[in-house]
PDB file of N, CA and C in Angstrom:
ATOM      1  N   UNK A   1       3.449  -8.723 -26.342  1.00  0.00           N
ATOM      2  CA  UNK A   1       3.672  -9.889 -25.511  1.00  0.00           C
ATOM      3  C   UNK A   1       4.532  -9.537 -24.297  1.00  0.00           C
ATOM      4  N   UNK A   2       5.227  -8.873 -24.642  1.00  0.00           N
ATOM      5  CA  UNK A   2       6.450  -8.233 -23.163  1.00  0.00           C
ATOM      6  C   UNK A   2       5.737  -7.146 -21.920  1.00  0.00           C
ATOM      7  N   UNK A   3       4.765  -6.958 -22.464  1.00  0.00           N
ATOM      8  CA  UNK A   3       3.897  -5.902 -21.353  1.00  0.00           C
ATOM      9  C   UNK A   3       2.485  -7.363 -20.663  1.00  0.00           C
ATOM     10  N   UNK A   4       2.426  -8.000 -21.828  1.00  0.00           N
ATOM     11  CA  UNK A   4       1.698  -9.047 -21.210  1.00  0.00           C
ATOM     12  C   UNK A   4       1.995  -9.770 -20.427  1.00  0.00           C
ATOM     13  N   UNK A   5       3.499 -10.487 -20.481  1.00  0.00           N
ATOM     14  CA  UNK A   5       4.227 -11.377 -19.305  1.00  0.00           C
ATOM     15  C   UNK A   5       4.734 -10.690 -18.836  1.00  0.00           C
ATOM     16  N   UNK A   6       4.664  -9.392 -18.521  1.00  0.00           N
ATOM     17  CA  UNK A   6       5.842  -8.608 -17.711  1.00  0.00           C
ATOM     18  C   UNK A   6       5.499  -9.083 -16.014  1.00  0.00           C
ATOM     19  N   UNK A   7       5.952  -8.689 -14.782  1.00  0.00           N
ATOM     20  CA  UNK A   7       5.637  -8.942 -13.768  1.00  0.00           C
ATOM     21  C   UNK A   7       5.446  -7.371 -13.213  1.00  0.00           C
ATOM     22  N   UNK A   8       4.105  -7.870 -12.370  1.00  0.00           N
ATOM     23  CA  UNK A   8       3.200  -6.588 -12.354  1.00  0.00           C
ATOM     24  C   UNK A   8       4.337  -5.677 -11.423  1.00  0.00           C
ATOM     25  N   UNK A   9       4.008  -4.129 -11.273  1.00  0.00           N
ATOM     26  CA  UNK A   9       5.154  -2.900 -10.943  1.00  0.00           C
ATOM     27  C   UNK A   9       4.660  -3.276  -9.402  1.00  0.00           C
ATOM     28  N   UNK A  10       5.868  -3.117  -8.886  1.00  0.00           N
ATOM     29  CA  UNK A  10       5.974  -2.673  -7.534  1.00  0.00           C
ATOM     30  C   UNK A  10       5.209  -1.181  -7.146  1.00  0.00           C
ATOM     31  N   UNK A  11       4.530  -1.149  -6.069  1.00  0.00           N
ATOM     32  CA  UNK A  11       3.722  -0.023  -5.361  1.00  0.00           C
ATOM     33  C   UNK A  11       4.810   1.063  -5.027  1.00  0.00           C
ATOM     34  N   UNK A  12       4.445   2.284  -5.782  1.00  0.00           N
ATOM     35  CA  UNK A  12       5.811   3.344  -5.005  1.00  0.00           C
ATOM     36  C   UNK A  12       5.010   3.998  -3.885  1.00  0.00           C
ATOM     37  N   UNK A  13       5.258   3.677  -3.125  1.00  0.00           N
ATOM     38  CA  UNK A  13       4.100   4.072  -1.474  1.00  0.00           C
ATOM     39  C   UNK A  13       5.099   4.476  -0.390  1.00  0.00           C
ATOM     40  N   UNK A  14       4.759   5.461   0.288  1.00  0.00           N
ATOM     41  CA  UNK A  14       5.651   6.084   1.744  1.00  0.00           C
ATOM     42  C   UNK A  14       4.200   6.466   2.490  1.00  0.00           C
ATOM     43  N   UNK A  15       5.396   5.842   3.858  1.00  0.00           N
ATOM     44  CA  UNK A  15       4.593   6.094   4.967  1.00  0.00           C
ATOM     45  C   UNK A  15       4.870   7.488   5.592  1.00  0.00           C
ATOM     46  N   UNK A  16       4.986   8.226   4.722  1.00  0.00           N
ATOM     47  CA  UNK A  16       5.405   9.405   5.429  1.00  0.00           C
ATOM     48  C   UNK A  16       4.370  10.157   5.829  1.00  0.00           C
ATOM     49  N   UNK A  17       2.959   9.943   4.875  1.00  0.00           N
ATOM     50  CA  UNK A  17       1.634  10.890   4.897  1.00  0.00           C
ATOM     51  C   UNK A  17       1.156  10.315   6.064  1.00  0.00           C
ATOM     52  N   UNK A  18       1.036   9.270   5.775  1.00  0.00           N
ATOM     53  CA  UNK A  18       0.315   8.639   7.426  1.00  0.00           C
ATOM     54  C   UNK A  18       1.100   8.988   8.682  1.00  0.00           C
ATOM     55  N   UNK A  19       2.204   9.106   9.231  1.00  0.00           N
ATOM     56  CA  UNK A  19       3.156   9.262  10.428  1.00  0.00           C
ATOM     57  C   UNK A  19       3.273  10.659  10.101  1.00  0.00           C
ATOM     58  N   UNK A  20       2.976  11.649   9.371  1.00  0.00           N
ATOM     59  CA  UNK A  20       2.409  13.081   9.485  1.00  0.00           C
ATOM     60  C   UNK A  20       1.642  13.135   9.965  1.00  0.00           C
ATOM     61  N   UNK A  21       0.767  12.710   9.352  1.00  0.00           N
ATOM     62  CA  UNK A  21      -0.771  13.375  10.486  1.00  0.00           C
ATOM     63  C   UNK A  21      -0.780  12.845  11.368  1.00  0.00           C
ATOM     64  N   UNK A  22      -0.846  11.716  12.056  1.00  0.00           N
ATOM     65  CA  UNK A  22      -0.511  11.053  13.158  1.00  0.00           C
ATOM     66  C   UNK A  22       0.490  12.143  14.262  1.00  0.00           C
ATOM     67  N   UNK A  23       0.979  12.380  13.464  1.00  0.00           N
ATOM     68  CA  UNK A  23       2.209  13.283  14.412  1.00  0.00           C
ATOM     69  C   UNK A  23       1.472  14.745  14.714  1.00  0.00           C
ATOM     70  N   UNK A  24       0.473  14.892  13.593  1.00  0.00           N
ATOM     71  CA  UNK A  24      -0.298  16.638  13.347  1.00  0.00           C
ATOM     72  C   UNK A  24      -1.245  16.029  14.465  1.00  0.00           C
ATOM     73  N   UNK A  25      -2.458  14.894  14.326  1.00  0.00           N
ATOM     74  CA  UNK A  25      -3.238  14.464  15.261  1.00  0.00           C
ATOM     75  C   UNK A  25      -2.452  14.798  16.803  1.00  0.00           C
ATOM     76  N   UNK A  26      -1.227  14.232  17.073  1.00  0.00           N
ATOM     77  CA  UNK A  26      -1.149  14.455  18.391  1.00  0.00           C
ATOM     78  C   UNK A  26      -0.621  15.770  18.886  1.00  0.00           C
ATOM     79  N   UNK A  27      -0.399  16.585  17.405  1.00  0.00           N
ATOM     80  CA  UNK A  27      -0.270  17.678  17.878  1.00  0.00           C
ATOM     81  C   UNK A  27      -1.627  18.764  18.780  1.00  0.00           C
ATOM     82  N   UNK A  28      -1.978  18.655  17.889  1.00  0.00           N
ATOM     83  CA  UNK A  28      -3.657  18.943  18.113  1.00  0.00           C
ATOM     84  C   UNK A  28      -4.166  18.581  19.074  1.00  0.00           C
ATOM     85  N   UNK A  29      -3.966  17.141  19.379  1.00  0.00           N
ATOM     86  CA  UNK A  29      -4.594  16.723  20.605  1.00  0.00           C
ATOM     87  C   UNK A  29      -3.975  17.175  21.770  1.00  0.00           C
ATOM     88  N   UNK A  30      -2.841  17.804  21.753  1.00  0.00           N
ATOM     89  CA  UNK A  30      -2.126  18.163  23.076  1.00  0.00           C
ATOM     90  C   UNK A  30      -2.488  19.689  23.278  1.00  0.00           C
ATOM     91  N   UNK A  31      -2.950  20.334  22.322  1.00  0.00           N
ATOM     92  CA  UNK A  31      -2.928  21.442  22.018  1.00  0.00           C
ATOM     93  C   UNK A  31      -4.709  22.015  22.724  1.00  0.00           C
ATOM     94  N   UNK A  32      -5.502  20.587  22.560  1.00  0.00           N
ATOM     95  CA  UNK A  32      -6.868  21.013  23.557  1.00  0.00           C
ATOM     96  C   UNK A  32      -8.078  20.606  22.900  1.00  0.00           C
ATOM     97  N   UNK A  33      -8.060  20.179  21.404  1.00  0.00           N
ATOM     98  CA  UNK A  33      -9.025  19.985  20.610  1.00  0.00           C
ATOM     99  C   UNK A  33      -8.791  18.672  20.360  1.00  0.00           C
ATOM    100  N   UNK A  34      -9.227  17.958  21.535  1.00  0.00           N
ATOM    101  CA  UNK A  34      -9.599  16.495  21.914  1.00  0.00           C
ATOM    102  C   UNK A  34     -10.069  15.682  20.608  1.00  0.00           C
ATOM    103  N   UNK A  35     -11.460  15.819  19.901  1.00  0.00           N
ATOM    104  CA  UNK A  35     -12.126  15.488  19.034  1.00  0.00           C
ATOM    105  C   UNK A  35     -11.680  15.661  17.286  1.00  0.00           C
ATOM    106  N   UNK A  36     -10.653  16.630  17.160  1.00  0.00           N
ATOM    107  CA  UNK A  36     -10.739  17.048  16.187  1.00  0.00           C
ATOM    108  C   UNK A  36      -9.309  16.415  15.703  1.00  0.00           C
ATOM    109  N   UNK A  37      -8.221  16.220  17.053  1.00  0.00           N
ATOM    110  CA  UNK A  37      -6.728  15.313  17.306  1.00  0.00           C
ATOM    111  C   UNK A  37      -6.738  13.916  16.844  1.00  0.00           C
ATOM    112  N   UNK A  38      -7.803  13.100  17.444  1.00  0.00           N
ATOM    113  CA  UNK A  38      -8.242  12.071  17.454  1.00  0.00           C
ATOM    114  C   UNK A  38      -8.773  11.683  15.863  1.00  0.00           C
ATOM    115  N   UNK A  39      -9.323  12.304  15.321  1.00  0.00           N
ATOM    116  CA  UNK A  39      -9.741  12.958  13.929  1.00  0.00           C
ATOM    117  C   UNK A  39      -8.822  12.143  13.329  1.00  0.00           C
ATOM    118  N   UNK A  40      -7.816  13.248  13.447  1.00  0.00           N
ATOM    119  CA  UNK A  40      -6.848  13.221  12.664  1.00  0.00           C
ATOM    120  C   UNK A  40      -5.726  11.999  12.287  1.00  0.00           C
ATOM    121  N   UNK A  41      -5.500  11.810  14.281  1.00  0.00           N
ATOM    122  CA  UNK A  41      -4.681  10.964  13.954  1.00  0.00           C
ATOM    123  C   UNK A  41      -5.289   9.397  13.927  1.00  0.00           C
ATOM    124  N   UNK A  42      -6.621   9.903  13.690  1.00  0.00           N
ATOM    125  CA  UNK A  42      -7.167   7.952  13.247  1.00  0.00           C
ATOM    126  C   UNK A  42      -7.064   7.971  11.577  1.00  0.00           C
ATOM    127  N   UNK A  43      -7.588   8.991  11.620  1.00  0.00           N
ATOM    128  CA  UNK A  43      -6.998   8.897   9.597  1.00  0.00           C
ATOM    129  C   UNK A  43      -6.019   8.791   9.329  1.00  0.00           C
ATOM    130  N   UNK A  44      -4.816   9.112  10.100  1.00  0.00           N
ATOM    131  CA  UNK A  44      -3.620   9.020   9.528  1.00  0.00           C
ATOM    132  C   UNK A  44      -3.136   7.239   9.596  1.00  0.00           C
ATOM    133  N   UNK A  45      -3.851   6.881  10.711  1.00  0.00           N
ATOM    134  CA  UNK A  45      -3.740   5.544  11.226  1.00  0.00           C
ATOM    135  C   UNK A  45      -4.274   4.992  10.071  1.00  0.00           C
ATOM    136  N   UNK A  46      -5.266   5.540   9.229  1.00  0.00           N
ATOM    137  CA  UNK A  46      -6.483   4.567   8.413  1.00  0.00           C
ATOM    138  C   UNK A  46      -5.432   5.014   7.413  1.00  0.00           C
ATOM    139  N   UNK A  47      -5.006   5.683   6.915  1.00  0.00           N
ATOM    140  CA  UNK A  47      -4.004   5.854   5.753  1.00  0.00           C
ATOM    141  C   UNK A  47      -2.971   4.864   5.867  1.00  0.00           C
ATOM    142  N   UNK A  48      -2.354   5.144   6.797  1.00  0.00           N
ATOM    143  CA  UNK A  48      -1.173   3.452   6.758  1.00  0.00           C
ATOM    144  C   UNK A  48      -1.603   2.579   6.861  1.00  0.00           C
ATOM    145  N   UNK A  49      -2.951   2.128   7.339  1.00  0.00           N
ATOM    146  CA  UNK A  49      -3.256   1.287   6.957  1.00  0.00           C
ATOM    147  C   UNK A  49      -3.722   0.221   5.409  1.00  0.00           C
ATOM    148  N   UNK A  50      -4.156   1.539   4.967  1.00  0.00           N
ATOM    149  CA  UNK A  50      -4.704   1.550   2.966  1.00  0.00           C
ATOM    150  C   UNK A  50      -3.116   1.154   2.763  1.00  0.00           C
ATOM    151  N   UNK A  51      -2.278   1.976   3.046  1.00  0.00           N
ATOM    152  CA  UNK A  51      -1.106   1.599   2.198  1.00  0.00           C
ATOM    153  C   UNK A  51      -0.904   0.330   2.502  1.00  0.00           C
ATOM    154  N   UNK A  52      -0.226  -0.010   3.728  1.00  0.00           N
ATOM    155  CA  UNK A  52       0.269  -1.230   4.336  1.00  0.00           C
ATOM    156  C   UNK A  52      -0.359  -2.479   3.467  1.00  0.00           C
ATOM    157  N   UNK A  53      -2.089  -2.486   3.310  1.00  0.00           N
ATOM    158  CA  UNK A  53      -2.781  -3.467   2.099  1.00  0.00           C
ATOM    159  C   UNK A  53      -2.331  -3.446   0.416  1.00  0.00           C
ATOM    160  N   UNK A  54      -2.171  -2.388   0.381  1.00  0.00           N
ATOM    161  CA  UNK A  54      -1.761  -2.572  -1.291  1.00  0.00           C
ATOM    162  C   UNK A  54      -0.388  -2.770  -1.289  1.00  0.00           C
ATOM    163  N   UNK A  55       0.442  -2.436  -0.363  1.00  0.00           N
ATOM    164  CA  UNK A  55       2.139  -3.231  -0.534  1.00  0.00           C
ATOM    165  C   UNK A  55       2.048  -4.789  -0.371  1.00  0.00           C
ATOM    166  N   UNK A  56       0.837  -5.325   0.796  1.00  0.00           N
ATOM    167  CA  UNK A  56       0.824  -6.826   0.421  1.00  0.00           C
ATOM    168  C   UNK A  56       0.299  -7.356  -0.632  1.00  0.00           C
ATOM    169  N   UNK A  57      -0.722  -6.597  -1.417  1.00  0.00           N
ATOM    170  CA  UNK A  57      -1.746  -7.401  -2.234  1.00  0.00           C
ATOM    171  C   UNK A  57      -0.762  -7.097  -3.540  1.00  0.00           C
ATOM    172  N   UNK A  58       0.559  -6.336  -3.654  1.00  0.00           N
ATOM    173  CA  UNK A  58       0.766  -6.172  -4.457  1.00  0.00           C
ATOM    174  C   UNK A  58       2.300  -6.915  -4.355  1.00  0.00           C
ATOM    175  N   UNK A  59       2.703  -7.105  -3.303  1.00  0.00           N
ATOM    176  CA  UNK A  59       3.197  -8.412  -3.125  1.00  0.00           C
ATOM    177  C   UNK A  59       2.642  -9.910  -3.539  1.00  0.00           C
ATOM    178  N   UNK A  60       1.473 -10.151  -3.174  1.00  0.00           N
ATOM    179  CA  UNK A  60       1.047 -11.324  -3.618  1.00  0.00           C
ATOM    180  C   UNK A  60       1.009 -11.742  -4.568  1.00  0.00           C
ATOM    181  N   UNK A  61       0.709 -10.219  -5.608  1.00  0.00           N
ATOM    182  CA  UNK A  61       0.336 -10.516  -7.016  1.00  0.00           C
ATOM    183  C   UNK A  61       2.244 -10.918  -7.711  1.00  0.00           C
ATOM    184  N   UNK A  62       2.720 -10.538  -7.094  1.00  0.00           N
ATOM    185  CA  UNK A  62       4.703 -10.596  -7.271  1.00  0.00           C
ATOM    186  C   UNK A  62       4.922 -12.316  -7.389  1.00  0.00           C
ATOM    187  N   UNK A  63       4.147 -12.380  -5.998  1.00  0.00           N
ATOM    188  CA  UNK A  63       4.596 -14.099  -5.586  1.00  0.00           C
ATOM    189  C   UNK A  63       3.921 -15.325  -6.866  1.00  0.00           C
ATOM    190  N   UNK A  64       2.526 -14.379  -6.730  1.00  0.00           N
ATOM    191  CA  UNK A  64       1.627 -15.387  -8.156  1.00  0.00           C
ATOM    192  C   UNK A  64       2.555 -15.348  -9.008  1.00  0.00           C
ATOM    193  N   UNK A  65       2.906 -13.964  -9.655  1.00  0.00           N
ATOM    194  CA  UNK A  65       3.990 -14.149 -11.124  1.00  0.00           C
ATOM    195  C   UNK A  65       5.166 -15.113 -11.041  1.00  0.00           C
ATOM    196  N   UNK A  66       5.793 -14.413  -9.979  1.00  0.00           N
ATOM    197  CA  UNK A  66       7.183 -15.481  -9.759  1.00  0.00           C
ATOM    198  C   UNK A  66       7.210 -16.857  -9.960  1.00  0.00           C
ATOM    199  N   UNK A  67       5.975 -17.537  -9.874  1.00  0.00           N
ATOM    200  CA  UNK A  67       5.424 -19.160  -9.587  1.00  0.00           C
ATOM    201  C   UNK A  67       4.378 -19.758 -10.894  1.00  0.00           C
ATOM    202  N   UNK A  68       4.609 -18.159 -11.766  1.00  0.00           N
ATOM    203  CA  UNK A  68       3.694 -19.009 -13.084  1.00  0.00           C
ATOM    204  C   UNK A  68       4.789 -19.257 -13.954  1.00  0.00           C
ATOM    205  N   UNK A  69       4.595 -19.882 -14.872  1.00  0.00           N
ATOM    206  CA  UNK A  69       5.390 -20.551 -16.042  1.00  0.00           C
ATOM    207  C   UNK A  69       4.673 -20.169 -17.097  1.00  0.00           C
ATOM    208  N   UNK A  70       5.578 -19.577 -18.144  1.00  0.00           N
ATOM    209  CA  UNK A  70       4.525 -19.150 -19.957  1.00  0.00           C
ATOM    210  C   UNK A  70       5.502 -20.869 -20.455  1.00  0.00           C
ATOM    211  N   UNK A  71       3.926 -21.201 -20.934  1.00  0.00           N
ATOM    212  CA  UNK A  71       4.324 -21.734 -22.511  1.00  0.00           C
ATOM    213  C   UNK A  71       4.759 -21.735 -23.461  1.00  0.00           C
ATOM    214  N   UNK A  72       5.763 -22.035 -23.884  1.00  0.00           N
ATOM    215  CA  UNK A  72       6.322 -21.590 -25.213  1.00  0.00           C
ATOM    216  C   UNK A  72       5.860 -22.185 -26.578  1.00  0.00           C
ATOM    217  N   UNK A  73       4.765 -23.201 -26.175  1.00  0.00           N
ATOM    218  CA  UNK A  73       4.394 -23.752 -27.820  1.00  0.00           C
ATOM    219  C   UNK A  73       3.225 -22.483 -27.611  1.00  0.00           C
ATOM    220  N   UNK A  74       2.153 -22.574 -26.516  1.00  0.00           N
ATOM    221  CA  UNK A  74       1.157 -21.754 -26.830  1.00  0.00           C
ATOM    222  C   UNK A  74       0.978 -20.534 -26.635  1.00  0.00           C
ATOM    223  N   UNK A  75       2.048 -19.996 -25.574  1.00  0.00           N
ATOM    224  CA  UNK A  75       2.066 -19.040 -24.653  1.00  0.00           C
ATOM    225  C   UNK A  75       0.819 -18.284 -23.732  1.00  0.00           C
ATOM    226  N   UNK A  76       0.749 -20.086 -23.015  1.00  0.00           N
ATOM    227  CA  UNK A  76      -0.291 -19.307 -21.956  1.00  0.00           C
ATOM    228  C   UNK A  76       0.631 -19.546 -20.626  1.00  0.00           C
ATOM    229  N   UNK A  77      -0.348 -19.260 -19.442  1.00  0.00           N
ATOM    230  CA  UNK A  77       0.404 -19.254 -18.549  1.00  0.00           C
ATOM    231  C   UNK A  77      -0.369 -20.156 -17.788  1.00  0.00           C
ATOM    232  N   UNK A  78       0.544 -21.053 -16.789  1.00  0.00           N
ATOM    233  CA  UNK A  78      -0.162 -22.018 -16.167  1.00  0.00           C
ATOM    234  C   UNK A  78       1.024 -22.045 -14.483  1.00  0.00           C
TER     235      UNK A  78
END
């Protein structure tokens, strides 16, 4: 029952992978390999982005818990 009502784990997520390559992308791109910079630092862009969604959706799911109530005759949740 305690893993059942527990409130779901916080995301352990850093933006560090994404603002790497981003930083490698513009390395690259200064460096002459236009196409391959750009590459890079859009993935790194698309990586903080993936994260940035699962810190909210995993926020949301925080806010749902916080706002449900268990039953104590039946123990459901409403």
């Amino acid at each position: 029952m305690k893993a059942k009502y527990a409130p779901p784990a916080r995301p352990k997520v850093s933006y560090w992978a994404a603002l790497i390559a981003i930083a490698v992308g513009v390395l690259v791109l200064t460096e002459g390999a236009i196409l391959l910079g750009l590459l890079i630092a859009a993935g790194g862009a698309g990586w903080g982005a993936v994260v940035y969604k699962a810190v909210q959706w995993a926020e949301a799911q925080r806010a749902t818990w916080e706002q449900s109530h268990v039953c104590l005759a039946c123990t459901g949740t409403f």
